[in-house]
Protein backbone atom coordinates (compact mmCIF):
# COMPACT_ATOMS: atom_id res chain seq x y z
CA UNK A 1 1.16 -112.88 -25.29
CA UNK A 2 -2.30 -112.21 -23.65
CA UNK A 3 -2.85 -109.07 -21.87
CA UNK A 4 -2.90 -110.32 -18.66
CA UNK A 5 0.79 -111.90 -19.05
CA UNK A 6 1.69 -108.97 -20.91
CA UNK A 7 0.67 -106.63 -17.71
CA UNK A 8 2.67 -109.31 -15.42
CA UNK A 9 5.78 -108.67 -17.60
CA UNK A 10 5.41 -105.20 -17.47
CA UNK A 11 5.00 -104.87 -13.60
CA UNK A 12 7.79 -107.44 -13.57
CA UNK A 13 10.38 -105.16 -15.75
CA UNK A 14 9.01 -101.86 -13.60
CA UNK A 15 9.16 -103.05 -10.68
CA UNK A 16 12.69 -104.23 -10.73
CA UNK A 17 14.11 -101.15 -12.50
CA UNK A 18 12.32 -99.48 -9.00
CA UNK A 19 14.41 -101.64 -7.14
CA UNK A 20 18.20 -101.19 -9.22
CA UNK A 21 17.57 -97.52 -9.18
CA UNK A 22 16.74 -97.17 -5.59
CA UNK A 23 19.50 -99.55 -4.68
CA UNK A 24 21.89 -97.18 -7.28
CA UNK A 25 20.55 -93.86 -5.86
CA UNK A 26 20.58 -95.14 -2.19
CA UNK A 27 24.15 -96.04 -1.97
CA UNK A 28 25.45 -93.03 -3.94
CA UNK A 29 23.17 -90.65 -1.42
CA UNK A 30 25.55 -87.35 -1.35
CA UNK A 31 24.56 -86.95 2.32
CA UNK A 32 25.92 -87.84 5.74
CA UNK A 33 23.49 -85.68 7.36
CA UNK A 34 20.06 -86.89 6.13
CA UNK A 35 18.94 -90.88 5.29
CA UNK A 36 16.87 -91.31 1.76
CA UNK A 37 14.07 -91.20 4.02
CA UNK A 38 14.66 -87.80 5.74
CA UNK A 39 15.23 -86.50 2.82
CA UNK A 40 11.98 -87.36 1.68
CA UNK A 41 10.35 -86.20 4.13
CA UNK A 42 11.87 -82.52 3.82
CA UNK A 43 11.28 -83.16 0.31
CA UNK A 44 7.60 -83.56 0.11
CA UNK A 45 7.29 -80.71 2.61
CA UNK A 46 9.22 -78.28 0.25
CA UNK A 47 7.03 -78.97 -2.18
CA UNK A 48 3.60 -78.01 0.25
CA UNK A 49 2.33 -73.84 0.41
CA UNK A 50 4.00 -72.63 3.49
CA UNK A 51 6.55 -75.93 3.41
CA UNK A 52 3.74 -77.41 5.91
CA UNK A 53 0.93 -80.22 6.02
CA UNK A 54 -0.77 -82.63 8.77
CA UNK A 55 1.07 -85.87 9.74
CA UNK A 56 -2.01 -88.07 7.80
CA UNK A 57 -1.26 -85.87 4.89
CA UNK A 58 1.76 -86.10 4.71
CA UNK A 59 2.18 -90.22 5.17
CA UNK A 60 0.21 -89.80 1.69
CA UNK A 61 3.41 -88.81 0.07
CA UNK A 62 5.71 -91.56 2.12
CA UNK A 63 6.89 -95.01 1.73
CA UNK A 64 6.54 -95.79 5.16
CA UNK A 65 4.06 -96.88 7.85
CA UNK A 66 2.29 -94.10 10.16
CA UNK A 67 4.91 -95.28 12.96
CA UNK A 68 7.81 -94.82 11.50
CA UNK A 69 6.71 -91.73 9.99
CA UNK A 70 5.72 -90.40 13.38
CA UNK A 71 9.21 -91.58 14.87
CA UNK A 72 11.02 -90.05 11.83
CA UNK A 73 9.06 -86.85 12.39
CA UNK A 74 10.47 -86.69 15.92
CA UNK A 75 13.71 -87.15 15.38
CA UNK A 76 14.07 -84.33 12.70
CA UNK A 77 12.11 -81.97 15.32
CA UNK A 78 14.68 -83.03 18.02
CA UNK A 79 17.42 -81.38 15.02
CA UNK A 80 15.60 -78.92 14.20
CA UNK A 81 14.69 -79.21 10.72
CA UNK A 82 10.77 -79.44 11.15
CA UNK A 83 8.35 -78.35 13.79
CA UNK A 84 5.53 -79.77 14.81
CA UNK A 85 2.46 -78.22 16.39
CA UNK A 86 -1.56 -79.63 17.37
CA UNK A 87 -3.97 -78.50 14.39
CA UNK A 88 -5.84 -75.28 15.29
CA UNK A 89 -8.85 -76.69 13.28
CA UNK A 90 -8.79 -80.23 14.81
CA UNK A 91 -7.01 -80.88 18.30
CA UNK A 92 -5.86 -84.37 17.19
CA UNK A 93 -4.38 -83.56 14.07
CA UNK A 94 -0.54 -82.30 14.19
CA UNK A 95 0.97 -80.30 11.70
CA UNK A 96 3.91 -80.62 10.69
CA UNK A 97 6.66 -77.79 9.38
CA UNK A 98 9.89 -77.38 7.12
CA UNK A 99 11.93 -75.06 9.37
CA UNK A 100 14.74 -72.63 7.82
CA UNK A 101 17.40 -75.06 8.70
CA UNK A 102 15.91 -77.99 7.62
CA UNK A 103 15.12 -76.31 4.08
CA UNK A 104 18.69 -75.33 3.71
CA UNK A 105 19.90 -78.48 4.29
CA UNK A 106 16.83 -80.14 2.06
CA UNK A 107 18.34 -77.70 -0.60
CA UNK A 108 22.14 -78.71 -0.17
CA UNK A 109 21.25 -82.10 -0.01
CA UNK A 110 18.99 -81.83 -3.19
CA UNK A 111 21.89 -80.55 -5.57
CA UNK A 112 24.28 -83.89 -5.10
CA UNK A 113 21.56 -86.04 -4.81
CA UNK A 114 19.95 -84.11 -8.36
CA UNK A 115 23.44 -85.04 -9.92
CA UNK A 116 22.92 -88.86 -9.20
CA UNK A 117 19.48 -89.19 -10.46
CA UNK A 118 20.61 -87.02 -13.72
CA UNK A 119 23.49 -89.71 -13.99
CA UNK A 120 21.62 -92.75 -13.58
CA UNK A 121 18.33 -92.11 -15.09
CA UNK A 122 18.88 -89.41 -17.03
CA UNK A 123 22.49 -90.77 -18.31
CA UNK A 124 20.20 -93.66 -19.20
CA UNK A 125 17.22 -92.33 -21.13
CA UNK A 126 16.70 -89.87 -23.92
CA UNK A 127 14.94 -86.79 -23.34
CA UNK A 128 11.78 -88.23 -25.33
CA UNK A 129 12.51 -91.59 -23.43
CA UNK A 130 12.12 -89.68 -20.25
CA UNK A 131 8.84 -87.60 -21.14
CA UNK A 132 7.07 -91.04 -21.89
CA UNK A 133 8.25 -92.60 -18.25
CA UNK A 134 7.26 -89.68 -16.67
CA UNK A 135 3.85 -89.62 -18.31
CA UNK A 136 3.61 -93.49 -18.26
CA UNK A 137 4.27 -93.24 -14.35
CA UNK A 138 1.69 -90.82 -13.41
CA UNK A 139 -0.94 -92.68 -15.75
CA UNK A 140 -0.14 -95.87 -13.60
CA UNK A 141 -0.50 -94.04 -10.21
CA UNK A 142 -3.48 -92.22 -10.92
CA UNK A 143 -4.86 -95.59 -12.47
CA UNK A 144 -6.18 -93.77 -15.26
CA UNK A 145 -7.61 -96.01 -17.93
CA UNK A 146 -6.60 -96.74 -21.13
């Protein structure tokens, strides 16, 4: 197999293990209270110093296209799980901000939803199997060559 075909196959078999697990981890969701792509959003902020980052920043770590970012953004400040407020160092820029509601509820939400990954990919994998995804995965999205 040349390398090329060899590098469709792979994208081929990753890409549609993306696509079962998603569909897996979507429909088992432990949450009435936040979609997949809430969470995500309350996620990525979490994970930022002072649970906080701009709106262009933040799209970085999304799936999703600036609008519906911007729309989902609303909607969580209208429940009170993030804040939003203009950038102090730029006037167009808006930052965006976990509040101490929405990280609770990021954090209850994070323990059932922990469970299903652990069941699905790591009821799946070895531990050795899942140390060479993870580092296979980050070698792909930081393009890093070989």
């Amino acid at each position: 197999m040349s390398n090329s075909a060899a590098a469709v196959t792979a994208w081929e078999a990753l890409f549609r293990a993306q696509v079962s697990v998603m569909r897996y981890l979507n429909a088992d969701f432990p949450s009435g209270d936040l979609s997949l792509n809430e969470y995500d959003v309350l996620f990525n902020l979490s994970r930022q110093p002072s649970r906080r980052l701009r709106i262009r920043d933040l799209n970085q770590h999304l799936l999703l296209t600036q609008p519906s970012v911007s729309r989902l953004i609303d909607r969580l400040a209208g429940r009170g799980l993030v804040t939003k407020t203009q950038d102090a160092d730029d006037a167009r820029g808006i930052i965006v901000e976990l509040s101490d509601d929405g990280y609770e509820l990021f954090r209850q939400v994070a323990r059932g939803h922990i469970t299903s990954i652990n069941r699905r990919v790591g009821g799946t994998l070895t531990p050795d199997e899942l140390r060479t995804l993870a580092e296979l995965c980050d070698k792909l999205r930081l393009g890093e060559p070989t």
